[in-house]
Protein backbone atom coordinates (compact mmCIF):
# COMPACT_ATOMS: atom_id res chain seq x y z
CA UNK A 1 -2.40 33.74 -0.32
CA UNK A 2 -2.26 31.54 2.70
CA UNK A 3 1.75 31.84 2.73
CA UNK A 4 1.34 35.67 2.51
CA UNK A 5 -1.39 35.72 5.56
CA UNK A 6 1.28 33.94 7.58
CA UNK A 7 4.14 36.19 6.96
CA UNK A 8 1.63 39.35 7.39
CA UNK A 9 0.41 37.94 10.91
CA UNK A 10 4.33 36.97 11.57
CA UNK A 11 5.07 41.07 11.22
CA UNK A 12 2.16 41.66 13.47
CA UNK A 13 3.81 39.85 16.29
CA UNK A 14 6.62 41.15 16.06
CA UNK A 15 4.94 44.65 15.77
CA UNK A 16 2.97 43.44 19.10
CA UNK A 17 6.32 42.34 20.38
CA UNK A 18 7.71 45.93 19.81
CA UNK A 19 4.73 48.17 20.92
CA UNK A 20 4.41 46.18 24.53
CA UNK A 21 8.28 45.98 25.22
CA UNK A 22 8.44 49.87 24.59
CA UNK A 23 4.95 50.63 26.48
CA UNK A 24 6.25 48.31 29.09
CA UNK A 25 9.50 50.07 29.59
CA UNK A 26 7.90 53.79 29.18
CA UNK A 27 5.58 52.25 32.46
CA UNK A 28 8.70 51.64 34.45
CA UNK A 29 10.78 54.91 33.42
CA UNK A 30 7.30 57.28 33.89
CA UNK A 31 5.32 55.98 36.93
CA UNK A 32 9.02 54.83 38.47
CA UNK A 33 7.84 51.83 39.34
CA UNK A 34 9.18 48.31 39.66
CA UNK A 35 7.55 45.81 36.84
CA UNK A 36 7.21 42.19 37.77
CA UNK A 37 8.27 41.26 34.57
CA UNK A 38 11.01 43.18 32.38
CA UNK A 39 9.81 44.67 28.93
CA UNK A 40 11.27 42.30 27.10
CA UNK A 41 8.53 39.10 28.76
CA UNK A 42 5.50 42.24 28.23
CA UNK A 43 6.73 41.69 24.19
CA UNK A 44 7.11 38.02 24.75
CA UNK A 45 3.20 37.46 25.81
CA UNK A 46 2.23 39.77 22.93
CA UNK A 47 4.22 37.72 20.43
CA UNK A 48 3.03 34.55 21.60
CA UNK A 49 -0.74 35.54 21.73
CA UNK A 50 -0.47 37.09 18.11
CA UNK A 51 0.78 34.26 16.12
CA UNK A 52 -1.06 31.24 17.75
CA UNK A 53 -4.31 33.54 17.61
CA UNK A 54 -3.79 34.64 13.93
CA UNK A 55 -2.22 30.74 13.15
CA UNK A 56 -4.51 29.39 14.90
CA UNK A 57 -7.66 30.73 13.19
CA UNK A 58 -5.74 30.60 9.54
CA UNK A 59 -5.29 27.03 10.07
CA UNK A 60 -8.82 26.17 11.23
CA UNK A 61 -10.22 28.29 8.42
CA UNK A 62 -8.17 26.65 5.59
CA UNK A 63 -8.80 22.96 6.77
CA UNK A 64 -12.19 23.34 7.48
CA UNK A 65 -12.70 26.11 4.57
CA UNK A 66 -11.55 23.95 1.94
CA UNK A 67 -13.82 20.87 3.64
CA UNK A 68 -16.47 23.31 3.42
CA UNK A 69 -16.02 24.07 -0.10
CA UNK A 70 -15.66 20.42 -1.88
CA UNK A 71 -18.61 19.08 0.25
CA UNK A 72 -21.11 21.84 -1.01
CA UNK A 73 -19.71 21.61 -4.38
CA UNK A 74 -20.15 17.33 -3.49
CA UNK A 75 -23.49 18.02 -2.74
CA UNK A 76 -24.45 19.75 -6.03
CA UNK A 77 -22.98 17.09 -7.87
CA UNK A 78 -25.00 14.01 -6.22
CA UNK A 79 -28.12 16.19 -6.42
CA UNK A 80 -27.42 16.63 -10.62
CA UNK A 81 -25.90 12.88 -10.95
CA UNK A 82 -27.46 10.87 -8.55
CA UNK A 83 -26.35 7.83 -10.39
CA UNK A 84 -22.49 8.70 -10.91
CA UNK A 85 -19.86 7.15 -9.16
CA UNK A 86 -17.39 8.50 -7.17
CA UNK A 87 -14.77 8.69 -8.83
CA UNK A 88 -16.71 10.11 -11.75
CA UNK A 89 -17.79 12.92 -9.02
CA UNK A 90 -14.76 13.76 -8.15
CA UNK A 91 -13.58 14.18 -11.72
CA UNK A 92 -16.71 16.68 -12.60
CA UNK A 93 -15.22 18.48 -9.48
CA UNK A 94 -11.71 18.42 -10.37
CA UNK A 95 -13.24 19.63 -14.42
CA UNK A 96 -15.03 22.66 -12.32
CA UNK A 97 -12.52 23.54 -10.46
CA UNK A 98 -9.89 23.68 -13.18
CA UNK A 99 -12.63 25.73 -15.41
CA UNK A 100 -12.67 28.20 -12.57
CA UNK A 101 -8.62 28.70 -12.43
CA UNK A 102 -9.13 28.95 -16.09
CA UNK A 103 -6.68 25.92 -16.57
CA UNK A 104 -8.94 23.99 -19.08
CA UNK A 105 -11.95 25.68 -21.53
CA UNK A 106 -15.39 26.66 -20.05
CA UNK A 107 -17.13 24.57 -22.67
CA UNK A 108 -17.02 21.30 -21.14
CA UNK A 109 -20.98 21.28 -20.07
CA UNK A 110 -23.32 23.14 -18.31
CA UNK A 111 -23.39 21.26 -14.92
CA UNK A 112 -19.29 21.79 -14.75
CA UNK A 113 -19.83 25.67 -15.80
CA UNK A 114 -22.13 25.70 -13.06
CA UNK A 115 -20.36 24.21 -10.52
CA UNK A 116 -17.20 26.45 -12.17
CA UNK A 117 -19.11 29.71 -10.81
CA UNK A 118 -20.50 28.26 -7.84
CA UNK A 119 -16.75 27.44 -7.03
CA UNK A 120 -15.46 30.97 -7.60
CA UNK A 121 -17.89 31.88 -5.09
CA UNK A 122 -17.30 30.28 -2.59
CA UNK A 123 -13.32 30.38 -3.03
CA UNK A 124 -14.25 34.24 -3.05
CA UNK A 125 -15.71 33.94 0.31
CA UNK A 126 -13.40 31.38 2.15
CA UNK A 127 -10.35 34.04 1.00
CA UNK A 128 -12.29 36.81 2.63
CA UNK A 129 -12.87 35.01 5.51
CA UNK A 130 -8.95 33.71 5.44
CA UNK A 131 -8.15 37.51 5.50
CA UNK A 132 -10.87 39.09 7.87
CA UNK A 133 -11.05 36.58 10.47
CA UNK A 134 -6.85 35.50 10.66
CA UNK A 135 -6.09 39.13 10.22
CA UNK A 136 -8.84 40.39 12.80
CA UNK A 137 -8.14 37.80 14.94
CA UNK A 138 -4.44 38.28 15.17
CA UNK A 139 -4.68 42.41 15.74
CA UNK A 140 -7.71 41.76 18.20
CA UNK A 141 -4.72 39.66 20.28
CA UNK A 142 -2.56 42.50 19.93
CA UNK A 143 -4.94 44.80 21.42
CA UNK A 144 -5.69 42.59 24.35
CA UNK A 145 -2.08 41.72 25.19
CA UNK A 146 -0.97 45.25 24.47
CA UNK A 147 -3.49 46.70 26.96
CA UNK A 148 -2.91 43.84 29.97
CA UNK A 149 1.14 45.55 29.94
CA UNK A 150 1.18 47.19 33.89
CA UNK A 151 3.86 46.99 36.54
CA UNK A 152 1.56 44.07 38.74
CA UNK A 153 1.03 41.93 35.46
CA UNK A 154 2.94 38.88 35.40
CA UNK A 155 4.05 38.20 31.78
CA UNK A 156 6.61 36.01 32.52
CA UNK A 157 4.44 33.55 34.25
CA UNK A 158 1.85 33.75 31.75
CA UNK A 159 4.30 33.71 28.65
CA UNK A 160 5.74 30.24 30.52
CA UNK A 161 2.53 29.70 30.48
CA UNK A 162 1.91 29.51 26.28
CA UNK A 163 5.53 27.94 26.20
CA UNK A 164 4.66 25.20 28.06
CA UNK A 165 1.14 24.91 26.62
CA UNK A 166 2.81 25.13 22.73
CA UNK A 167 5.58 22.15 23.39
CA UNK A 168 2.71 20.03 25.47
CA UNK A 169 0.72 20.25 21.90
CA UNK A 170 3.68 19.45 19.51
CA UNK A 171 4.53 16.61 21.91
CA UNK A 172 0.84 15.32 22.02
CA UNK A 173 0.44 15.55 18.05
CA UNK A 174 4.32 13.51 17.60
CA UNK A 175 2.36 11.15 19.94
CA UNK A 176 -0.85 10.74 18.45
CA UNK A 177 1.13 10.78 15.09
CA UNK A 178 2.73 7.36 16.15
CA UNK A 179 -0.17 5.89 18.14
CA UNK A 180 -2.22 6.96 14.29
CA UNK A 181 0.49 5.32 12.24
CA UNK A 182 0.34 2.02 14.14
CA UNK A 183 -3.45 1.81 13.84
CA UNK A 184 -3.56 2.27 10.59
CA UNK A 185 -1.26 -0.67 10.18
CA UNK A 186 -2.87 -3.26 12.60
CA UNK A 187 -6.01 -2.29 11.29
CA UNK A 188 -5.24 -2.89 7.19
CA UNK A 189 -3.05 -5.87 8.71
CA UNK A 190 -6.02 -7.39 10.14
CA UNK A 191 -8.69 -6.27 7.18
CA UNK A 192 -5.76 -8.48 5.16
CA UNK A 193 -5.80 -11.26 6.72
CA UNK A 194 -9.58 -11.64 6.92
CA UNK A 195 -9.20 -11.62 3.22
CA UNK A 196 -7.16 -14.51 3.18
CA UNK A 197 -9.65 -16.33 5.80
CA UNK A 198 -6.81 -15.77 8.78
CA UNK A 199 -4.24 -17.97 7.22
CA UNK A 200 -1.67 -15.78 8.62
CA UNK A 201 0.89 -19.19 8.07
CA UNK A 202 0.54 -19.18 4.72
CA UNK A 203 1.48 -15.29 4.30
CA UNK A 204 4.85 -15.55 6.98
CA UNK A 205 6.08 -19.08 5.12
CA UNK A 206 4.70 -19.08 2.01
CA UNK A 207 7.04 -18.77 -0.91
CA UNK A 208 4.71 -17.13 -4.25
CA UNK A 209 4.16 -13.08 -3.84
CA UNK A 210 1.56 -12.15 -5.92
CA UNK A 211 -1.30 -10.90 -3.88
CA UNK A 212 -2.93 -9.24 -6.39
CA UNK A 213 -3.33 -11.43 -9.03
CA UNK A 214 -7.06 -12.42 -8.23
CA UNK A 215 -8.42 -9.61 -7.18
CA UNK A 216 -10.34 -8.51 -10.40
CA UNK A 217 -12.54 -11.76 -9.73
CA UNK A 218 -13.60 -10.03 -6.20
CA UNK A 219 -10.74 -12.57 -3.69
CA UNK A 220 -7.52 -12.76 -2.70
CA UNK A 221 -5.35 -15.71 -3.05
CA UNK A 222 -4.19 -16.92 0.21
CA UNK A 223 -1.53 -19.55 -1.79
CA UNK A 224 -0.13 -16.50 -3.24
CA UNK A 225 0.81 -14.31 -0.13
CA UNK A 226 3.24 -16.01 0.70
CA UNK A 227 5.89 -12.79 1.79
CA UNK A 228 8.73 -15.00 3.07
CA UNK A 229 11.00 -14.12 0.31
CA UNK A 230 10.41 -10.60 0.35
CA UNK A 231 12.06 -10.54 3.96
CA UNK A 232 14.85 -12.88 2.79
CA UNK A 233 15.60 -11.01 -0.04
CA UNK A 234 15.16 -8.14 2.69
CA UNK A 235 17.52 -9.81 5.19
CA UNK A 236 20.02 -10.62 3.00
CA UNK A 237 20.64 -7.09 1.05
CA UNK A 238 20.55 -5.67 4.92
CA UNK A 239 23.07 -8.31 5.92
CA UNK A 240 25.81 -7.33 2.60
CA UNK A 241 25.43 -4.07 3.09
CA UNK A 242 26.45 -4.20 7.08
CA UNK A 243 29.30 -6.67 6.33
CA UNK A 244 30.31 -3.63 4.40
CA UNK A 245 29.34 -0.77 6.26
CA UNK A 246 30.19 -1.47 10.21
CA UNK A 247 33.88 -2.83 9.59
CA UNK A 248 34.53 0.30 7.38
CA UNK A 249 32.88 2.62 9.17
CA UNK A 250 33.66 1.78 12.93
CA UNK A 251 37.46 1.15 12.11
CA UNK A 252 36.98 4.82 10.25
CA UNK A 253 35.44 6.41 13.30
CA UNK A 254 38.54 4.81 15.56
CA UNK A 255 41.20 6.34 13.50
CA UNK A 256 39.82 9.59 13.18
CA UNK A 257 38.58 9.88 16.53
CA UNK A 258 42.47 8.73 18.23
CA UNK A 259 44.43 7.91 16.20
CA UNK A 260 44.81 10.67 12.76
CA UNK A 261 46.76 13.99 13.05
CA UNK A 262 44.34 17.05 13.20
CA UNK A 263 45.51 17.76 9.70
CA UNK A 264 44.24 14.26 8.29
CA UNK A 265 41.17 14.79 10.25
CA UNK A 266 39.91 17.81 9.24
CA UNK A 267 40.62 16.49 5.43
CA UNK A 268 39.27 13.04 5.74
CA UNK A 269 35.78 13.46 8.01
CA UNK A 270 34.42 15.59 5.86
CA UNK A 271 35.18 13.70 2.63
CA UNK A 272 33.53 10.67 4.46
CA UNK A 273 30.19 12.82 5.18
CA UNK A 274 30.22 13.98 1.84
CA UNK A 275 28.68 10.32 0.94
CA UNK A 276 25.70 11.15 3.31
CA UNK A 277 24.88 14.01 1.13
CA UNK A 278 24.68 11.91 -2.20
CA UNK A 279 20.75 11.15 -3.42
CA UNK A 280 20.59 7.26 -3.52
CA UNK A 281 19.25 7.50 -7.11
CA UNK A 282 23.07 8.31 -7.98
CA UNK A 283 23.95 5.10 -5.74
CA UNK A 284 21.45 2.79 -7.74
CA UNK A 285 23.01 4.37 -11.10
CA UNK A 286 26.58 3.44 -9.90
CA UNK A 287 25.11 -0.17 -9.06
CA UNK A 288 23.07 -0.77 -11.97
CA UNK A 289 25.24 0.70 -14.89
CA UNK A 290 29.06 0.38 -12.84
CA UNK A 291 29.26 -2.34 -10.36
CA UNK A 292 26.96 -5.24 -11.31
CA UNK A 293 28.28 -5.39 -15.16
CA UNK A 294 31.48 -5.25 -13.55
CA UNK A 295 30.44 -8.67 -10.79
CA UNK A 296 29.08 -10.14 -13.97
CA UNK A 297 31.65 -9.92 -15.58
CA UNK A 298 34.36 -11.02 -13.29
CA UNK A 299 32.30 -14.11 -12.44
CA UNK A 300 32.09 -15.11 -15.79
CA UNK A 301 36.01 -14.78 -16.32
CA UNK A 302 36.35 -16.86 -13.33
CA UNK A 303 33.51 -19.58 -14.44
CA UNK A 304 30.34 -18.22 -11.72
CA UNK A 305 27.17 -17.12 -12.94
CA UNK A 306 26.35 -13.60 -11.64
CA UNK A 307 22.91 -12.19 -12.21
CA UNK A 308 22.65 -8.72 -14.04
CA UNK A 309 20.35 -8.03 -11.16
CA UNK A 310 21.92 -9.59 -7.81
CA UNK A 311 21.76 -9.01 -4.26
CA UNK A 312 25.89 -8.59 -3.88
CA UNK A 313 25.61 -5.04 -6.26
CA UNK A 314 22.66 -3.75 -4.42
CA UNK A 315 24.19 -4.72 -0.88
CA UNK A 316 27.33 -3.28 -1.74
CA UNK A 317 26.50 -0.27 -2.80
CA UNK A 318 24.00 -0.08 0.00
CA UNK A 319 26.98 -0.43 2.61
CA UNK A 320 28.56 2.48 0.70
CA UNK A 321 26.23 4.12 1.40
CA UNK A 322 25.76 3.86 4.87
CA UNK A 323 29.29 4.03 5.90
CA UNK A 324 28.89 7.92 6.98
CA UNK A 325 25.91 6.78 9.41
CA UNK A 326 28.41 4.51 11.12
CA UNK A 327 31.33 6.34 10.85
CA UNK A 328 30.36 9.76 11.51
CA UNK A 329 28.21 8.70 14.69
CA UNK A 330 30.71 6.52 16.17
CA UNK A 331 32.98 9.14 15.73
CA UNK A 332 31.15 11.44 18.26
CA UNK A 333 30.74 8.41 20.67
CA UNK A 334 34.00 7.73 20.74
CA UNK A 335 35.42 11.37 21.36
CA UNK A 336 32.58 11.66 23.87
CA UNK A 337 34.19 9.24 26.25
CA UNK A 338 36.01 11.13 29.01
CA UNK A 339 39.86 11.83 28.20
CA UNK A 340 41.38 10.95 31.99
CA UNK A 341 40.09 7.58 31.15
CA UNK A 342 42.35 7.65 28.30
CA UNK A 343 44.96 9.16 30.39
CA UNK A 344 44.46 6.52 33.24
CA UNK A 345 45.08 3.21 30.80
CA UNK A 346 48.02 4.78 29.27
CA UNK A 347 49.71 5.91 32.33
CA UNK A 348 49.24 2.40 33.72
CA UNK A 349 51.27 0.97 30.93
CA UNK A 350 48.30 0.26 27.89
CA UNK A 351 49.41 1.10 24.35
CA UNK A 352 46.91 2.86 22.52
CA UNK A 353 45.35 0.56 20.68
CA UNK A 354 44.80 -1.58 24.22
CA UNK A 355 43.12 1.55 25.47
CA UNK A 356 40.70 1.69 22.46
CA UNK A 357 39.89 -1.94 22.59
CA UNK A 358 39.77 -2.09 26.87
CA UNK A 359 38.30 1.09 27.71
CA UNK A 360 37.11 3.23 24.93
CA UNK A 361 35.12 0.40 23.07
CA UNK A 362 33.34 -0.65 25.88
CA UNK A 363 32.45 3.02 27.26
CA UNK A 364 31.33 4.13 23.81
CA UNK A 365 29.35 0.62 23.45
CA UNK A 366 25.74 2.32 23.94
CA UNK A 367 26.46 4.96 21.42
CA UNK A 368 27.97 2.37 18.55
CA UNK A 369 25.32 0.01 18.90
CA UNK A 370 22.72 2.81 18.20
CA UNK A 371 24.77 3.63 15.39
CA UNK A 372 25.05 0.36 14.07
CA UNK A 373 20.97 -0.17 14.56
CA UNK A 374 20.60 3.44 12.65
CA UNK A 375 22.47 1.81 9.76
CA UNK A 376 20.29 -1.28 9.92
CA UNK A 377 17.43 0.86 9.82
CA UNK A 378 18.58 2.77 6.63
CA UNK A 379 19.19 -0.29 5.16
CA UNK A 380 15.94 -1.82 5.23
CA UNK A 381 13.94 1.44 4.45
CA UNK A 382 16.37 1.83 1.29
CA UNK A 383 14.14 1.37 -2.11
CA UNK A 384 15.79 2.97 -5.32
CA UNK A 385 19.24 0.86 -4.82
CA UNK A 386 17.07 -2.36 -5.05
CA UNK A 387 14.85 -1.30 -7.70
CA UNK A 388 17.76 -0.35 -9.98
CA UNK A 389 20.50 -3.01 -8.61
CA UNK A 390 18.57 -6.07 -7.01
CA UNK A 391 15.15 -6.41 -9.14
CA UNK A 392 12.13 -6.60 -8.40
CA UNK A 393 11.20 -10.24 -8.40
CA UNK A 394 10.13 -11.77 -5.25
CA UNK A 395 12.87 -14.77 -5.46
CA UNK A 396 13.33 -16.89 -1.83
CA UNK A 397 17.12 -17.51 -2.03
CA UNK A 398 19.85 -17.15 -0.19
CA UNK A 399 22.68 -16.92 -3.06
CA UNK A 400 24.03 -13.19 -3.17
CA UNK A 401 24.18 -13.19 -7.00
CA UNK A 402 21.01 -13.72 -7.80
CA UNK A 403 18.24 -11.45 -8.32
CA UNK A 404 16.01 -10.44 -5.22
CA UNK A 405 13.55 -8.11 -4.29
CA UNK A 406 12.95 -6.58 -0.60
CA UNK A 407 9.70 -5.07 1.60
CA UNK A 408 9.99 -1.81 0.97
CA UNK A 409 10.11 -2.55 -2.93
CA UNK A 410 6.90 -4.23 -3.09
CA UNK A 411 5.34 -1.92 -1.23
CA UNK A 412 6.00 0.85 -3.60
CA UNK A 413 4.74 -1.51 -6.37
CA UNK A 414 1.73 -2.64 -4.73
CA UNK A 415 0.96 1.50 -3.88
CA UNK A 416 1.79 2.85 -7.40
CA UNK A 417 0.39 0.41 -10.22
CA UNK A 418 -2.72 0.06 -11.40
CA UNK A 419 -4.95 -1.48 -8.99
CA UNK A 420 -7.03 0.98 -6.68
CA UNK A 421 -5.38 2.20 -3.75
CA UNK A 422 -8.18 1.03 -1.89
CA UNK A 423 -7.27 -2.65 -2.84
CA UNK A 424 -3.64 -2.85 -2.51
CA UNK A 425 -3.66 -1.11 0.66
CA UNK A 426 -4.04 -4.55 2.80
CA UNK A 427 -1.01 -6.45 1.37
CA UNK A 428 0.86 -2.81 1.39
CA UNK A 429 -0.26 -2.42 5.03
CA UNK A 430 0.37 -5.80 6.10
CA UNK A 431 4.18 -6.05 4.31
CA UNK A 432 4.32 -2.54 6.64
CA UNK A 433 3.59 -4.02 10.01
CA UNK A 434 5.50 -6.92 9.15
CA UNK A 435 8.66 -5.17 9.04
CA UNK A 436 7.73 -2.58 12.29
CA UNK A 437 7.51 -5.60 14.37
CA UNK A 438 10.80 -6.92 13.26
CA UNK A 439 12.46 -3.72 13.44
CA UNK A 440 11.05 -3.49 17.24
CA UNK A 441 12.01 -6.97 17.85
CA UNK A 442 15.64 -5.67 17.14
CA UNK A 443 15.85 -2.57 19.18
CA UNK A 444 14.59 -4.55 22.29
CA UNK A 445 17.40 -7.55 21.86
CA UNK A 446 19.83 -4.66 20.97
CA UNK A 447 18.93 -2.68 23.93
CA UNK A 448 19.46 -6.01 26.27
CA UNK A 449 22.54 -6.53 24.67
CA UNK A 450 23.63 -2.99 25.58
CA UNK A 451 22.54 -3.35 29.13
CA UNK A 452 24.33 -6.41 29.84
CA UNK A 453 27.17 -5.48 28.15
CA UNK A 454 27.43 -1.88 29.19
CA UNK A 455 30.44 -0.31 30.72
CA UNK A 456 29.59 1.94 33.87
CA UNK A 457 32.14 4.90 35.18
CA UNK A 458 31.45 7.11 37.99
């Protein structure tokens, strides 16, 4: 119903939209007078004060409606099971609820049949109120913006007005978004590491992951934190798959971008992005069932033990992977760069290839290295590829055929088994943080790097 409310208060804009262009343009033809603002802004303003009126309230009514709904239903439960626990509360609720969808049978006790009608009540009246209130709300706009259309009334300023107002909010919530996310983090990060007494030493150069393992006795092991081989394992995946992916895909982007016919070009760039478009659970197939029986068994026709599980298949593939990242976004770098500086090196004697290295390189140098860093950041996040190709053991070594495991793995693991949510969330967290500080650490030397290095053209 909600999805239907928002397409029916869409149309209603762009009835409002209609009604004031055409009243605002009958004004100008009938009165002959000159309008501040043409029609078209009159529409504008009524658009703009339909939908975020009739959003607006349909929004605030369906957070706060459904909040309204589970805490009085809440309240009826603690009232009839004073001594239940949560979770058992929430599952009477979740029994009601599905009794009043009809999903499961009504016989399932009189305090869920209860709570069954009381919910079909009060679903009755939050709809109503969804339907009343975003529909009133969003024709009551109309009427005000439709009557404000006369020739003195500024709709342009006023629709620049909402613009501005509308990107200042989605720029505010993208803000608080990021400022929420890295709360979140420092705060389970530090709930963590109380838990382990503040031995943050043993957690960055420890060697045993298993955080979890005393837990169900009410504490938290701070010997067995120890996350250093998760970020080696990390590291070194990351590090195989860029010894892959930046050769490949920078030396792809160069001859596409100067030195392939258009006919190669138009073949071969699109055949390259076509690998951006496979789902990685095809890439951890291909490494799982193709390429690491195939490692393991080449290194045992040449006498070296490779793991079924290893680092090298997961790393590989990985590059693979991330050779249209590099490729396809150096390629726009590169092309990018002005042509008369191309034209200047060659007419003062450079062969092509001296051109690229001299002067296209270095003016495209920004753009490559935030390529590159894209790449690395793809890399790290990347989770079904290790699962299926790499393992999931938390091994500290730095030999690419054997089995490793990475952060984002472990996190996964620690988020999805069987201990509450609740409970794994600090070493989850933590492993989280961990690996945002790194990744900032990296984008600030990269950045300096860039600076220093940087090529500047007037």
């Amino acid at each position: 119903m909600v999805f239907t409310l928002t397409l029916a208060i869409f149309a209603l804009a762009i009835a409002a939209y209609l009604l004031s262009s055409r009243r605002a343009a009958k004004v100008a033809a009938t009165d002959d007078v000159h309008l501040h603002s043409r029609p078209s802004y009159h529409g504008l303003h009524s658009f703009l004060w339909v939908l975020i009126s009739g959003w607006g309230i349909l929004l605030f009514l369906v957070i706060f409606g459904n909040w309204w709904v589970t805490s009085s239903l809440m309240s009826q439960i603690a009232e009839a099971a004073p001594d239940a626990a949560i979770i058992e509360r929430q599952l009477i609720l979740s029994d009601a609820r599905a009794i009043a969808e009809g999903r499961i049978s009504s016989e399932s006790g009189e305090l869920r049949q209860a709570l069954a009608l009381r919910f079909a009540r009060l679903d009755a009246i939050h709809s109503w109120a969804l339907i009343v209130l975003g529909l009133g709300g969003a024709f009551l706009a109309g009427l005000y913006s439709y009557g404000r259309v006369a020739p003195e009334w500024r709709a342009r300023n006023h629709s620049e007005k909402v613009i501005r107002a509308v990107l200042l909010v989605m720029a505010g919530i993208a803000i608080l978004t990021t400022i929420g996310i890295v709360l979140s983090l420092i705060f389970e990060t530090m709930r963590f590491f109380s838990a382990i007494d503040w031995q943050i030493h043993k957690y960055l150069f420890g060697t045993t992951w298993s955080p979890l393992s005393g837990v169900f006795e009410g504490k938290m092991d701070a010997d067995k934190v120890g996350a250093l081989p998760l970020f080696a394992g990390t590291l070194l995946i990351t590090l195989i798959a860029m010894i892959v992916a930046v050769p490949v895909g920078l030396f792809a982007a160069i001859y596409l971008s100067d030195f392939a016919s258009a006919r190669v070009r138009a073949f071969a760039k699109p055949m390259l992005e076509i690998l951006a478009g496979i789902p990685t659970v095809v890439y951890g197939f291909f490494a799982a069932i193709t390429l690491a029986p195939l490692l393991r068994d080449g290194g045992e026709a040449i006498g070296i033990r490779v793991a079924s599980e290893s680092a090298l298949a997961a790393g590989i593939v990985m590059g693979v992977m991330i050779i249209p990242f590099i490729s396809s976004l150096s390629d726009d770098v590169i092309n990018s760069v002005p042509q008369s500086l191309r034209d200047a090196s060659l007419g003062l004697g450079a062969t092509k290839a001296e051109t690229m290295q001299q002067v296209v390189l270095p003016a495209a140098l920004p753009g490559i290295v935030s390529a590159v860093l894209l790449a690395v950041s793809r890399a790290i996040g990347e989770t079904m590829i290790v699962v299926m190709a790499a393992g999931q053991g938390a091994n500290l070594t730095a030999n690419p055929l054997e089995a490793v495991t990475t952060v984002t793995v472990q996190i996964v693991a620690l988020i999805t088994g069987d201990t509450e949510a609740e409970t794994a969330a600090g070493p989850a967290f933590t492993l989280g943080f961990t690996l945002f500080v790194l990744t900032l650490i990296m984008n600030m030397a990269a950045q300096r790097l860039v600076a220093k290095y940087r090529e500047k053209y007037d």
